[in-house]
C-alpha atoms as a PDB file:
ATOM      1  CA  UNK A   1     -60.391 -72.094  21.334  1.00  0.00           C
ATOM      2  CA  UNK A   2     -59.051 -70.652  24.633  1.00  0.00           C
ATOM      3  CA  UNK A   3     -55.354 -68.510  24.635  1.00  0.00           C
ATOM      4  CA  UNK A   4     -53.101 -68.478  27.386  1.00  0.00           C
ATOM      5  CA  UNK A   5     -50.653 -65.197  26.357  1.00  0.00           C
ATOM      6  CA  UNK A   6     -47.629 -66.201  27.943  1.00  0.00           C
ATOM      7  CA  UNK A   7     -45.920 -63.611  27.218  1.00  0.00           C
ATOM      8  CA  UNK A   8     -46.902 -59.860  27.777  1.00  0.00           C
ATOM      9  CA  UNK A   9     -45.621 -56.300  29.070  1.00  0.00           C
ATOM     10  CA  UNK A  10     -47.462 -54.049  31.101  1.00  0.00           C
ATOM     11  CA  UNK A  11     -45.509 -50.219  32.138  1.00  0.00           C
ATOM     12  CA  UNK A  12     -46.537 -46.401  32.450  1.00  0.00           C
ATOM     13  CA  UNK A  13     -43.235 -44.901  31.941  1.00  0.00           C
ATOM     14  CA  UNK A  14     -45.078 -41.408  32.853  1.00  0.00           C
ATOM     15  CA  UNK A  15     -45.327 -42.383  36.095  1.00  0.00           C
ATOM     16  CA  UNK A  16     -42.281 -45.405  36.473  1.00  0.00           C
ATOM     17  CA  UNK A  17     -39.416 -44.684  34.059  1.00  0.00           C
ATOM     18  CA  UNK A  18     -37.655 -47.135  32.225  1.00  0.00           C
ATOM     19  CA  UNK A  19     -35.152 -46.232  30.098  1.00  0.00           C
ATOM     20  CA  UNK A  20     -34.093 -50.139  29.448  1.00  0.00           C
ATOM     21  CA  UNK A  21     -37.294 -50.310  27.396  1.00  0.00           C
ATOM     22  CA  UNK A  22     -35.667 -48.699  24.241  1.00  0.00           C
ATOM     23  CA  UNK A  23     -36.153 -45.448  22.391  1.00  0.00           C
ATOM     24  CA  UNK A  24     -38.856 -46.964  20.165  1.00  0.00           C
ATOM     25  CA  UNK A  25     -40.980 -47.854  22.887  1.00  0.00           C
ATOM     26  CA  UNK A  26     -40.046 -44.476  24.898  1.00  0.00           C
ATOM     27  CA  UNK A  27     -41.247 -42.670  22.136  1.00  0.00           C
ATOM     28  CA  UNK A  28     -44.572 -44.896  20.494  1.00  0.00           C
ATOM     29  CA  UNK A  29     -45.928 -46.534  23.844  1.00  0.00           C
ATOM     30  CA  UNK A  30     -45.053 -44.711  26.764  1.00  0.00           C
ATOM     31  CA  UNK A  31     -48.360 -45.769  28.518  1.00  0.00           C
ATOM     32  CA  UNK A  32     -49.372 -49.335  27.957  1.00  0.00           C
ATOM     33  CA  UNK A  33     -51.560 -50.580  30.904  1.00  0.00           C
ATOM     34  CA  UNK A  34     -54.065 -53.382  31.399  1.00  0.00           C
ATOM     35  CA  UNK A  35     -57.044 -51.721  30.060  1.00  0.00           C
ATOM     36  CA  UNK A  36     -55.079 -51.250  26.530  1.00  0.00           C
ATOM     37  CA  UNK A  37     -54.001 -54.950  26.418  1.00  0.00           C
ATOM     38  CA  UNK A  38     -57.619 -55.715  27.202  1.00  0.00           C
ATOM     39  CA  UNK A  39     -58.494 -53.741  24.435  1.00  0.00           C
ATOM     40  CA  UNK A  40     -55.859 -55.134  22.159  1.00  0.00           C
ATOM     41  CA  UNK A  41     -56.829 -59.051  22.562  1.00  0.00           C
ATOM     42  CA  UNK A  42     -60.156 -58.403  22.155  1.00  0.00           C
ATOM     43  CA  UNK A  43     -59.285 -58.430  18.426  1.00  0.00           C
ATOM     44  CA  UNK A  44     -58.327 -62.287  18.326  1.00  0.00           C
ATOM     45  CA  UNK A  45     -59.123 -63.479  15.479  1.00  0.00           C
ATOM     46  CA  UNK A  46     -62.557 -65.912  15.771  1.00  0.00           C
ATOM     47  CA  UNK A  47     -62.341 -68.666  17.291  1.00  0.00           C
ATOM     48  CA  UNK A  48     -59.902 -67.319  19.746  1.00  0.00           C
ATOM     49  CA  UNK A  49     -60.735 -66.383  22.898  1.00  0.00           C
ATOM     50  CA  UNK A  50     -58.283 -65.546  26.160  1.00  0.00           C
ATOM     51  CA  UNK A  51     -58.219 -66.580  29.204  1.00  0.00           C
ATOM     52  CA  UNK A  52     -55.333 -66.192  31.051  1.00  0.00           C
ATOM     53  CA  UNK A  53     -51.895 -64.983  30.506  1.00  0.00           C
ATOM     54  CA  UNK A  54     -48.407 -64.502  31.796  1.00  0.00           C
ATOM     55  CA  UNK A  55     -46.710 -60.917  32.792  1.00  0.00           C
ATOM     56  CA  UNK A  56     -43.204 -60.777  31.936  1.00  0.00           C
ATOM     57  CA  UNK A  57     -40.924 -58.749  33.506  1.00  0.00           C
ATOM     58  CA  UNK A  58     -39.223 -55.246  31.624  1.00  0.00           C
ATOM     59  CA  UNK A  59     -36.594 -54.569  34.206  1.00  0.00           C
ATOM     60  CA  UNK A  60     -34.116 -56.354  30.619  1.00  0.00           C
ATOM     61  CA  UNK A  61     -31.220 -55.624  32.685  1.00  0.00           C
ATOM     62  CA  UNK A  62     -29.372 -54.160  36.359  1.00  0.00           C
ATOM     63  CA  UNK A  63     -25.970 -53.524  35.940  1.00  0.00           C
ATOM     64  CA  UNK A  64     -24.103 -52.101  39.217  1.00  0.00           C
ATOM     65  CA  UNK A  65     -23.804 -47.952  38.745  1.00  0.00           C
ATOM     66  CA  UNK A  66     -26.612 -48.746  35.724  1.00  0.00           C
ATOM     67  CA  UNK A  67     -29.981 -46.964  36.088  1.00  0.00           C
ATOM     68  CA  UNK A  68     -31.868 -48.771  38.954  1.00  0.00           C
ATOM     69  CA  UNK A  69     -35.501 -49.984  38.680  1.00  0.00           C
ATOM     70  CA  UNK A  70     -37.088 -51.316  42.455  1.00  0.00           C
ATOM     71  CA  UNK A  71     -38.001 -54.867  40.834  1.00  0.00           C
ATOM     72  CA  UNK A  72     -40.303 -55.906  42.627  1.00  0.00           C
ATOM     73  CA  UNK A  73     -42.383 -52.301  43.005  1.00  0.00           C
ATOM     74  CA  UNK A  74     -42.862 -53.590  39.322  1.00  0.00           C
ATOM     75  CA  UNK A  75     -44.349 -56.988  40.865  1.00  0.00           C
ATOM     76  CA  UNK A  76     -46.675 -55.081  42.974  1.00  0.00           C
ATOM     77  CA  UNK A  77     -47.733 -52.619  40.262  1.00  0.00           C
ATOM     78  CA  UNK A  78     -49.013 -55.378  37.484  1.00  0.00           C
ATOM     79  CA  UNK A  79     -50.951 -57.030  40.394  1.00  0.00           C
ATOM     80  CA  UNK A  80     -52.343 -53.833  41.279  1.00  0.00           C
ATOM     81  CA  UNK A  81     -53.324 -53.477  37.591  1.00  0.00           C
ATOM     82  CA  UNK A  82     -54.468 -56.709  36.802  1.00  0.00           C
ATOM     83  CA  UNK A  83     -56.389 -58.138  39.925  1.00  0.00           C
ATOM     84  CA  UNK A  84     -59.536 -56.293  39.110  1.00  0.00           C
ATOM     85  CA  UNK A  85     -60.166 -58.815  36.403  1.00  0.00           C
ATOM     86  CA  UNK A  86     -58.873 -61.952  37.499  1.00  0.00           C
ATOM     87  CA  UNK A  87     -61.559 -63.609  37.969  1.00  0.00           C
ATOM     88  CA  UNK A  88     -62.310 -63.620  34.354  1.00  0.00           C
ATOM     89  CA  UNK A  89     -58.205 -63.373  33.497  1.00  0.00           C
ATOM     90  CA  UNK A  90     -56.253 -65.599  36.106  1.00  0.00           C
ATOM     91  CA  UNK A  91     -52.699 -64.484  35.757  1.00  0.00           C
ATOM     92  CA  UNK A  92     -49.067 -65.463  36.538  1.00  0.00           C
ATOM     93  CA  UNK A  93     -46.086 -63.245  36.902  1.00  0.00           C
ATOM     94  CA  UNK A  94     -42.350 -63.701  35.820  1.00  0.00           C
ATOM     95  CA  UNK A  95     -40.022 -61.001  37.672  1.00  0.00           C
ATOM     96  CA  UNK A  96     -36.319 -59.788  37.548  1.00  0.00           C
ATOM     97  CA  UNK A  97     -33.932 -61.306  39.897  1.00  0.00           C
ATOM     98  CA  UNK A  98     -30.175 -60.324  39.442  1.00  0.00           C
ATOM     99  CA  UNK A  99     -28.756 -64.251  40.057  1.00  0.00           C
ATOM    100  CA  UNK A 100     -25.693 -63.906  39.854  1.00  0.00           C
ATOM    101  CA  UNK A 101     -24.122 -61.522  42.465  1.00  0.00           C
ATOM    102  CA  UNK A 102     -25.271 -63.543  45.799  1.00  0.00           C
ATOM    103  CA  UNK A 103     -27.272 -66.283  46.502  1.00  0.00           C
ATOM    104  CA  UNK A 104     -28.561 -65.370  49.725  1.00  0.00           C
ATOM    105  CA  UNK A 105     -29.473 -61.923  48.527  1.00  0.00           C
ATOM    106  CA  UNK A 106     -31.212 -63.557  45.592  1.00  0.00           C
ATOM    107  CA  UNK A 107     -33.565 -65.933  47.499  1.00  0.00           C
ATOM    108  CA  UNK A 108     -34.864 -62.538  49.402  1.00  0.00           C
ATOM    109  CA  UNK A 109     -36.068 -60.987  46.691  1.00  0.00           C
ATOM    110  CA  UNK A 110     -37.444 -64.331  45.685  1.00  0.00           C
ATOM    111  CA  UNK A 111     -39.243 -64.317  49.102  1.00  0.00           C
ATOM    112  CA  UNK A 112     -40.075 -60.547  48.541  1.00  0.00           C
ATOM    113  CA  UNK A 113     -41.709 -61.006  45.085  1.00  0.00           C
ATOM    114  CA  UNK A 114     -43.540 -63.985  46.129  1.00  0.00           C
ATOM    115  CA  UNK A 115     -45.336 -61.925  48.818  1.00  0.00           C
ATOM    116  CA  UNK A 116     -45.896 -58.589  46.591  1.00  0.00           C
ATOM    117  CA  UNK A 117     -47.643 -61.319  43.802  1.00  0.00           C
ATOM    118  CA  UNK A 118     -49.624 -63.209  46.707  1.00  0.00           C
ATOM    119  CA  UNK A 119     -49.228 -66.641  44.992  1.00  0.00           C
ATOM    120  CA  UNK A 120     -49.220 -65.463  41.971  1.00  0.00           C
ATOM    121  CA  UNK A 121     -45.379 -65.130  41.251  1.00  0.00           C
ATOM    122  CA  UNK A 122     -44.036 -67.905  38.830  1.00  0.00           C
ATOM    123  CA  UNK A 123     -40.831 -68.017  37.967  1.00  0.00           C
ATOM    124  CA  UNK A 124     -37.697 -65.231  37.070  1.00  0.00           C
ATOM    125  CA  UNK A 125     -36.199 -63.645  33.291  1.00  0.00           C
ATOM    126  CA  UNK A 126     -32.644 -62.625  34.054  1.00  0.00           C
ATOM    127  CA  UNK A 127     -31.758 -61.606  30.257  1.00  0.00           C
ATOM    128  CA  UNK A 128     -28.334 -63.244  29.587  1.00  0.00           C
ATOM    129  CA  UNK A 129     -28.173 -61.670  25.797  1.00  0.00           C
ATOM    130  CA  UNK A 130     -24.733 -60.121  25.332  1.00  0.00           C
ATOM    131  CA  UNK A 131     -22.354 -60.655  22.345  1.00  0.00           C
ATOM    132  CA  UNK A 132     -18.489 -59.568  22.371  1.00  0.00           C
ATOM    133  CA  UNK A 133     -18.699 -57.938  18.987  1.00  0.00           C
ATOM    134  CA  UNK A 134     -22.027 -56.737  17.799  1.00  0.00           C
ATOM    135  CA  UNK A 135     -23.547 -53.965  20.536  1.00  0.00           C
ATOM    136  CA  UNK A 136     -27.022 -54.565  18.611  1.00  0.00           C
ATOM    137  CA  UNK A 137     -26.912 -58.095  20.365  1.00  0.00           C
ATOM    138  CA  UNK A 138     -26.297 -56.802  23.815  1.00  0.00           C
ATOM    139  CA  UNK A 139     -29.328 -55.667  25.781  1.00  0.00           C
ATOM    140  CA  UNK A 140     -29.694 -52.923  28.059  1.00  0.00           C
ATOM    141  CA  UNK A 141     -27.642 -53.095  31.677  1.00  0.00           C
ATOM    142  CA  UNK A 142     -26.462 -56.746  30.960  1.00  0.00           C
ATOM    143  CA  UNK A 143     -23.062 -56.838  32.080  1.00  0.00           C
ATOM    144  CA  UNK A 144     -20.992 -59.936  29.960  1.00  0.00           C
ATOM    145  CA  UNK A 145     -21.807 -62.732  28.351  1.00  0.00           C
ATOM    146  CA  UNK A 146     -20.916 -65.274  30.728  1.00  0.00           C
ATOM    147  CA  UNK A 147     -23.225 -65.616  33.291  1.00  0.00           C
ATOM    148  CA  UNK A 148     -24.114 -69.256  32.494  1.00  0.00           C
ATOM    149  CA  UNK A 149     -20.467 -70.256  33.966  1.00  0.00           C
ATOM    150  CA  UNK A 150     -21.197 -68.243  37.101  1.00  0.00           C
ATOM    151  CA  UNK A 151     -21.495 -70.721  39.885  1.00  0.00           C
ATOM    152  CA  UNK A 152     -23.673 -68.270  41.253  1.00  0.00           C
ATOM    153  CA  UNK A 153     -26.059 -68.262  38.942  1.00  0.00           C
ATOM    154  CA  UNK A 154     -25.808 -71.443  38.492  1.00  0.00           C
ATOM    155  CA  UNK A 155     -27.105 -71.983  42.240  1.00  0.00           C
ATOM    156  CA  UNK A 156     -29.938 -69.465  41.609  1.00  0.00           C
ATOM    157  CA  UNK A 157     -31.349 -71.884  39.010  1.00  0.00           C
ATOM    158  CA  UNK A 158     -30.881 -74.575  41.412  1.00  0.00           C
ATOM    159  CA  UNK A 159     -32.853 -72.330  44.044  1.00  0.00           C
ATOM    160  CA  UNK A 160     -35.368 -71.700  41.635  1.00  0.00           C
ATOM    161  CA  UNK A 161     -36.322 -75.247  41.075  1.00  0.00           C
ATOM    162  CA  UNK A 162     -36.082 -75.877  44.479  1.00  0.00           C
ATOM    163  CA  UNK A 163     -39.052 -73.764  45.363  1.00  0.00           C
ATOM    164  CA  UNK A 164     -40.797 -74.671  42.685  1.00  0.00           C
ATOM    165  CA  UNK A 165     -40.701 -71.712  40.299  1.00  0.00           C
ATOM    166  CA  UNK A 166     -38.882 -71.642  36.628  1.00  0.00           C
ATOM    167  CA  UNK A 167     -36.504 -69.461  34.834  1.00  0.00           C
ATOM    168  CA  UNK A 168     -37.473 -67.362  31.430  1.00  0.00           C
ATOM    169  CA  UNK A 169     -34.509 -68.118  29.131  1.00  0.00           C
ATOM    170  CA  UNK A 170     -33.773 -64.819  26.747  1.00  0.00           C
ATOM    171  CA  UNK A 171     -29.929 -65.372  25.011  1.00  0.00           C
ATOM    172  CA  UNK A 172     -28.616 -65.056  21.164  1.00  0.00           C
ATOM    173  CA  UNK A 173     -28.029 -67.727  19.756  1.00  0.00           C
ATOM    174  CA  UNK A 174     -24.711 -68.542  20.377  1.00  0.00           C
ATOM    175  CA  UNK A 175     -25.162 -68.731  23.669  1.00  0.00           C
ATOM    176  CA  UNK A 176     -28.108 -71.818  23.611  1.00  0.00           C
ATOM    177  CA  UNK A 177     -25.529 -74.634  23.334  1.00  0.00           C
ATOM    178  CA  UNK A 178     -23.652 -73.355  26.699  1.00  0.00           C
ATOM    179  CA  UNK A 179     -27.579 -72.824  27.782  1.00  0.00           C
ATOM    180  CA  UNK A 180     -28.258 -76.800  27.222  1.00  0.00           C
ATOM    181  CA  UNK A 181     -25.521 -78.160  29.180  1.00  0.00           C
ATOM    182  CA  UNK A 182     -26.451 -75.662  32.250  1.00  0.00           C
ATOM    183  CA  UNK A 183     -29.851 -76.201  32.279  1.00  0.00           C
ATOM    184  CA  UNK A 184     -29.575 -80.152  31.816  1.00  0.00           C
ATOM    185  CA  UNK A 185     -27.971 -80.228  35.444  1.00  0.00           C
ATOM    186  CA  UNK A 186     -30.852 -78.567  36.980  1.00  0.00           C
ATOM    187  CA  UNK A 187     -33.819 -81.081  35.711  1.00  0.00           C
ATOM    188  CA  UNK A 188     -36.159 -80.113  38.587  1.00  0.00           C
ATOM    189  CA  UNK A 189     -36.301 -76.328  37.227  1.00  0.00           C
ATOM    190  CA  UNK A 190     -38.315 -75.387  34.163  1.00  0.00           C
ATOM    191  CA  UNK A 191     -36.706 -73.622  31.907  1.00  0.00           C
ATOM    192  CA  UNK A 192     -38.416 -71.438  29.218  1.00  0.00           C
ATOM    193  CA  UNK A 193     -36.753 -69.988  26.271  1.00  0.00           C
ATOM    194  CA  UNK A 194     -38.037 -67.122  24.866  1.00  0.00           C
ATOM    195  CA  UNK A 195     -38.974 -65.786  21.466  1.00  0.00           C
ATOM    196  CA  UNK A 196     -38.066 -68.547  19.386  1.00  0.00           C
ATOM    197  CA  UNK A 197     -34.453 -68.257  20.455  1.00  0.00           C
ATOM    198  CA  UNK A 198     -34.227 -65.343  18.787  1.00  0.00           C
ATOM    199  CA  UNK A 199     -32.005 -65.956  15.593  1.00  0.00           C
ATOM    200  CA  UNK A 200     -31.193 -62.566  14.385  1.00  0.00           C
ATOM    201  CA  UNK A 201     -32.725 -61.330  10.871  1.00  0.00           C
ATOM    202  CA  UNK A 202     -30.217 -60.351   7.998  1.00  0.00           C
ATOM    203  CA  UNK A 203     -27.312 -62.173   9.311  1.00  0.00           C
ATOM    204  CA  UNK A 204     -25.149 -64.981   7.450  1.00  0.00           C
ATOM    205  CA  UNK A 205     -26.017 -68.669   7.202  1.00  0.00           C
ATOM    206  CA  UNK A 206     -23.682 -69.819   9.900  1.00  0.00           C
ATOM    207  CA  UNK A 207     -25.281 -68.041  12.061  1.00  0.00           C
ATOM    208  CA  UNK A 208     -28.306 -69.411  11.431  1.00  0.00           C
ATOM    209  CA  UNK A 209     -26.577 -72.795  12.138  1.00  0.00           C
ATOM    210  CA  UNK A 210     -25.591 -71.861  15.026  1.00  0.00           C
ATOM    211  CA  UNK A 211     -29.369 -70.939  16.153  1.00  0.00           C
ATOM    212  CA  UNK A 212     -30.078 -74.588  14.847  1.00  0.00           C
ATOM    213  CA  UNK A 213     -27.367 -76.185  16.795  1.00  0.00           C
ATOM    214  CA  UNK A 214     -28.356 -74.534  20.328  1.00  0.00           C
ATOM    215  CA  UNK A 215     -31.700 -75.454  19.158  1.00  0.00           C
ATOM    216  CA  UNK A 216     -31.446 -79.059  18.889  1.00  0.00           C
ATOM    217  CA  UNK A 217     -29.049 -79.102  22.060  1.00  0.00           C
ATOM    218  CA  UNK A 218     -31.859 -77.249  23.904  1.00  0.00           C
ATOM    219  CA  UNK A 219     -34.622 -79.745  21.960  1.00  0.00           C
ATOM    220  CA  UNK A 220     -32.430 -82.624  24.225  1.00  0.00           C
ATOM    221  CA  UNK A 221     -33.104 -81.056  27.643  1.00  0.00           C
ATOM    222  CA  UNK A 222     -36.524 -82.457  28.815  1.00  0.00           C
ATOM    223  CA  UNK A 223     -36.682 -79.284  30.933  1.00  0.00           C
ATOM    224  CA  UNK A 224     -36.308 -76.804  28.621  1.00  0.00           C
ATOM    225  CA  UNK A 225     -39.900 -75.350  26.523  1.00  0.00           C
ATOM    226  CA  UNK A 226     -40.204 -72.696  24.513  1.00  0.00           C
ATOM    227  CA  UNK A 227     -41.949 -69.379  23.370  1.00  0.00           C
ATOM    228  CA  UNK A 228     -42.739 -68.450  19.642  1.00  0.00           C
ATOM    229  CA  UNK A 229     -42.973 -65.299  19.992  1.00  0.00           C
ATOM    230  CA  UNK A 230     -41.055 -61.732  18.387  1.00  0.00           C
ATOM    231  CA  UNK A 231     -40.729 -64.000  15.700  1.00  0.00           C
ATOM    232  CA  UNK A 232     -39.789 -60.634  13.564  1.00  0.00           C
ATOM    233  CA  UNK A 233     -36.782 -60.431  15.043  1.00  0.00           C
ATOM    234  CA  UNK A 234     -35.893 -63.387  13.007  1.00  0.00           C
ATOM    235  CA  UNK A 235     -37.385 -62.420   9.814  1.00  0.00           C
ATOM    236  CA  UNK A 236     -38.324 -58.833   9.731  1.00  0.00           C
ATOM    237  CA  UNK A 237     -41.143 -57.913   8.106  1.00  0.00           C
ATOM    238  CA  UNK A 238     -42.905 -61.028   7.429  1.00  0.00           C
ATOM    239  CA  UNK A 239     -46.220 -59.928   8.605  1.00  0.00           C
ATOM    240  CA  UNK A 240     -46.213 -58.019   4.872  1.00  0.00           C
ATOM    241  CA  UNK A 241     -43.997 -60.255   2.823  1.00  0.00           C
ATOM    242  CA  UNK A 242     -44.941 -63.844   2.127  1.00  0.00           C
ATOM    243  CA  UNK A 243     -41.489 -64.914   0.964  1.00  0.00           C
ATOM    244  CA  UNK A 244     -40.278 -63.804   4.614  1.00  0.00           C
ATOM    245  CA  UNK A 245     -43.663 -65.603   6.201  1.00  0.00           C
ATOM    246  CA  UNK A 246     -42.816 -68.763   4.198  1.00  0.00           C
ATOM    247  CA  UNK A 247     -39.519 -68.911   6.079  1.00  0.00           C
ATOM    248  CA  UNK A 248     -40.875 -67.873   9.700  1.00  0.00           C
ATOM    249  CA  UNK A 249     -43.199 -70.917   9.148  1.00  0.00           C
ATOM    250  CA  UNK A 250     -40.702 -73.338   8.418  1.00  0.00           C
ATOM    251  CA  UNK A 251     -38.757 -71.880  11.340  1.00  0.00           C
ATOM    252  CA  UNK A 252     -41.460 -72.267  13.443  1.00  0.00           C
ATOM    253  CA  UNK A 253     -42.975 -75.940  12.739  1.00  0.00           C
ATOM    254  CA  UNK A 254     -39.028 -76.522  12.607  1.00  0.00           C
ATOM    255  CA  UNK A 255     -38.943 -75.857  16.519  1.00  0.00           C
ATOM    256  CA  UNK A 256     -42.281 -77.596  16.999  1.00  0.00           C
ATOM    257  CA  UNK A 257     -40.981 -80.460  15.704  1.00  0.00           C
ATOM    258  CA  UNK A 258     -38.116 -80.732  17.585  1.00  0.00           C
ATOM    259  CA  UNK A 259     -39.608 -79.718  20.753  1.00  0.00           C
ATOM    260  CA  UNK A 260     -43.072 -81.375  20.382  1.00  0.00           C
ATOM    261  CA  UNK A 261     -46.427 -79.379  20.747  1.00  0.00           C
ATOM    262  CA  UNK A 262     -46.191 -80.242  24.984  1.00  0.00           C
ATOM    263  CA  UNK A 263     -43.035 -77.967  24.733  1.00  0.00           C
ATOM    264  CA  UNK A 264     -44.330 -75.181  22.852  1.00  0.00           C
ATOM    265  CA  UNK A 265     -46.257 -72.488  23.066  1.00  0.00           C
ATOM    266  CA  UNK A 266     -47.978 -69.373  20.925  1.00  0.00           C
ATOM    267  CA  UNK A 267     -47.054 -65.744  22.616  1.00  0.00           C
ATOM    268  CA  UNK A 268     -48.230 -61.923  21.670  1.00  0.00           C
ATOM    269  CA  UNK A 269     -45.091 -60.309  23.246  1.00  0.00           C
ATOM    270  CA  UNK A 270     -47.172 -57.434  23.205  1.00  0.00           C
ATOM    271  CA  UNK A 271     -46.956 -54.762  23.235  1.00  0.00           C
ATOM    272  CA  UNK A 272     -43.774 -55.004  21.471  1.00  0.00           C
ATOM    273  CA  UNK A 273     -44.721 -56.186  18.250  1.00  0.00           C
ATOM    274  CA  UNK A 274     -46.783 -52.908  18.147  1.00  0.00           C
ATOM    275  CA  UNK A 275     -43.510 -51.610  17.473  1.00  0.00           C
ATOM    276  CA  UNK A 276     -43.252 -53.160  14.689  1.00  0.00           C
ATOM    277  CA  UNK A 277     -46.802 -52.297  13.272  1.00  0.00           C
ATOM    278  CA  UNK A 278     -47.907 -56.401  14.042  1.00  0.00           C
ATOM    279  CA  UNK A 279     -51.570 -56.587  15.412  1.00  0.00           C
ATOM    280  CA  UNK A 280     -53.155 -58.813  17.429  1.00  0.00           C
ATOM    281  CA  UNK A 281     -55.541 -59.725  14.658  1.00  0.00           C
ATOM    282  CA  UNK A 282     -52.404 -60.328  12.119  1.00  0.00           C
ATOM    283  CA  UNK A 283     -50.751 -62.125  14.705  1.00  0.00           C
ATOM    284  CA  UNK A 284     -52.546 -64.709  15.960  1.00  0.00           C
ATOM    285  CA  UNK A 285     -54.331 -64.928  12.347  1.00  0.00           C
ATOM    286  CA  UNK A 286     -50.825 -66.297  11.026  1.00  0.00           C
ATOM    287  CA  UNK A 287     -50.683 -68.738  14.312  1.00  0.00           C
ATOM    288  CA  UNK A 288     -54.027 -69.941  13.041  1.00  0.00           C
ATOM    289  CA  UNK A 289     -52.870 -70.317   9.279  1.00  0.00           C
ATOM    290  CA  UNK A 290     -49.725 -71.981  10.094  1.00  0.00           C
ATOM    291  CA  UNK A 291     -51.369 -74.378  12.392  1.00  0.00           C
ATOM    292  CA  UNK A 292     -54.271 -75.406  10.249  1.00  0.00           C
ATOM    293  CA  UNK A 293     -53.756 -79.005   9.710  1.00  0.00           C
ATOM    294  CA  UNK A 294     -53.040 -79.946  12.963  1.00  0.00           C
ATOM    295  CA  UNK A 295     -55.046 -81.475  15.402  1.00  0.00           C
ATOM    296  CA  UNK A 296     -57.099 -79.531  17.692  1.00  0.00           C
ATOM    297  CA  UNK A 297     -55.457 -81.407  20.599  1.00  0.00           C
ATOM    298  CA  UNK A 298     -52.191 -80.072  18.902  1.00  0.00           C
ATOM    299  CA  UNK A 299     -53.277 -76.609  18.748  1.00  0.00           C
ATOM    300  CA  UNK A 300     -54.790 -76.782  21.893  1.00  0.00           C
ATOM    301  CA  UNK A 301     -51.456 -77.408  23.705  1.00  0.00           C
ATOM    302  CA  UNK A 302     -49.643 -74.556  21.525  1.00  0.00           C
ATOM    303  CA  UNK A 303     -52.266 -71.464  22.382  1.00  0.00           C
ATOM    304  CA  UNK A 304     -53.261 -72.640  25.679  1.00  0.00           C
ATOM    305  CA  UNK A 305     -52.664 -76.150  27.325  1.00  0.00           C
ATOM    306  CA  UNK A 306     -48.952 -75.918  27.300  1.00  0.00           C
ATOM    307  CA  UNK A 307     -48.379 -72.617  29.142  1.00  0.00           C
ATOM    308  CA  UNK A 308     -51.250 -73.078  31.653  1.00  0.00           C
ATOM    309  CA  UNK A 309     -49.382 -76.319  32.417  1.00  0.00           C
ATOM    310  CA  UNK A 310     -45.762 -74.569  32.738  1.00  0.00           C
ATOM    311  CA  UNK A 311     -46.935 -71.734  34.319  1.00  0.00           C
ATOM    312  CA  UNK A 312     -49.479 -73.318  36.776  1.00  0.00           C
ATOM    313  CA  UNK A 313     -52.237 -70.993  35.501  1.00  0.00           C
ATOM    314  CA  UNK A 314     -55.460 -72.950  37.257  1.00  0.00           C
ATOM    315  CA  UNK A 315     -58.853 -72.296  36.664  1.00  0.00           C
ATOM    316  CA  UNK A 316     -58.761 -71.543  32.784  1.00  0.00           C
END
């Protein structure tokens, strides 16, 4: 069964520093380059096989007087390391653009990371995640939490759509409602919400609501897909505990059914999860488990089909 990984990091923080990354990262995988993620999905579990995938930006955040990162040097740098195997791994990147300070300034450095990713550039992650009370819930450099009223981001999503590339989604929870009504005025831009909307382990049951609210709001938006991916971050630990796995299933097949299997799709996030001690092989073993009764048209569109469609990933 062919794997599209929609959803992976690439950095050599030797050599490019990125202190947005995180300590744990910083400290555990300070080099992670194309040769180790080679390495690392060669250990899909049988019968998985990749053949293609998505780069995701790790700029997280650029606040103004923050520590700077050159964007879309980080463009160039994954093609660089990529492009000697892409005939046998065609590729797509999603890079940082800041889109809410200026419109005009944003659509150059749309311009400028289409040409460093010679047609291979697919779309931007600006991460919106900020909460007013709990610091754990506000990522590096990202400013406020209310970008999504900004008129002009609001008319860098527009921009996006209008040349035809799509916007990575990464928010808490309660901020997917306020996502859903955005997004469902800008139909002609994909929209892709990442890691399972990340509901927050360990916290109370209305927030967990909450996450099911945005959700189903988001579920409404025909524009709108989404990853299932870091799903620790929702329920640590359930790589080890089956009481924890039971409930990251239901989560997940929870979101596939509301979204449909065309909306969906299976991500490593890696090399994250290595964080977190989550292999490939344990990863995309449990994506196999949880998936076994469906159809291999179904499961077809959730490793593969599905983000080769979004992402425009031809030739695999």
């Amino acid at each position: 069964m062919k794997v599209c990984d929609p959803h992976f990091h690439l950095w050599n923080i030797s050599e490019r520093p990125n202190p947005n990354l995180g300590e744990g990262v910083n400290k555990s995988f300070p080099v992670y380059e194309a040769g180790d993620y080679a390495r690392d999905m060669r250990n899909l579990p049988v019968p998985l096989n990749l053949t293609s995938g998505v780069h995701v930006e790790t700029v997280v955040g650029q606040m103004l007087g923050g520590f700077p990162l050159d964007t879309v040097e980080e463009t160039t740098w994954v093609c660089n390391q990529l492009s000697p195997s892409e005939a046998s791994f065609p590729f797509g990147i999603v890079g940082y653009v800041h889109l809410a300070r200026d419109t005009a300034e944003s659509e150059r450095m749309l311009v400028k990371h289409q040409e460093a990713a010679e047609g291979r550039f697919r779309g931007v992650r600006m991460i919106l995640n900020h909460h007013p009370d709990n610091p754990d819930l506000t990522w590096p450099q990202v400013e406020h939490g209310d970008f999504l009223q900004s008129s002009i981001f609001q008319e860098g999503i527009s921009l996006l759509g209008e040349k035809g590339l799509s916007f990575d989604l990464q928010c808490n929870p309660h901020q997917l409602e306020d996502s859903a009504i955005v997004f469902n005025k800008y139909p002609q831009t994909q929209v892709i919400l990442n890691h399972l909307g990340l509901m927050h382990d360990g916290e109370d049951e209305a927030h967990d609501q909450i996450w099911r609210n945005g959700m189903r709001a988001l579920a409404s938006v025909p524009n709108v897909y989404v990853k299932l991916s870091m799903l620790w971050f929702a329920r640590n630990n359930y790589h080890h505990n089956a009481i924890e796995e039971a409930k990251i299933k239901n989560m997940v097949h929870e979101v596939i059914d509301l979204f449909g299997v065309d909306r969906c799709m299976f991500a490593s996030n890696y090399p994250v999860e290595m964080v977190q001690g989550i292999s490939i092989e344990t990863l995309y073993g449990k994506f196999l488990s949880w998936t076994g009764s469906m159809s291999e048209t179904e499961r077809s569109a959730l490793f593969h089909d599905t983000a080769t469609r979004v992402y425009k990933i031809n030739g695999k």
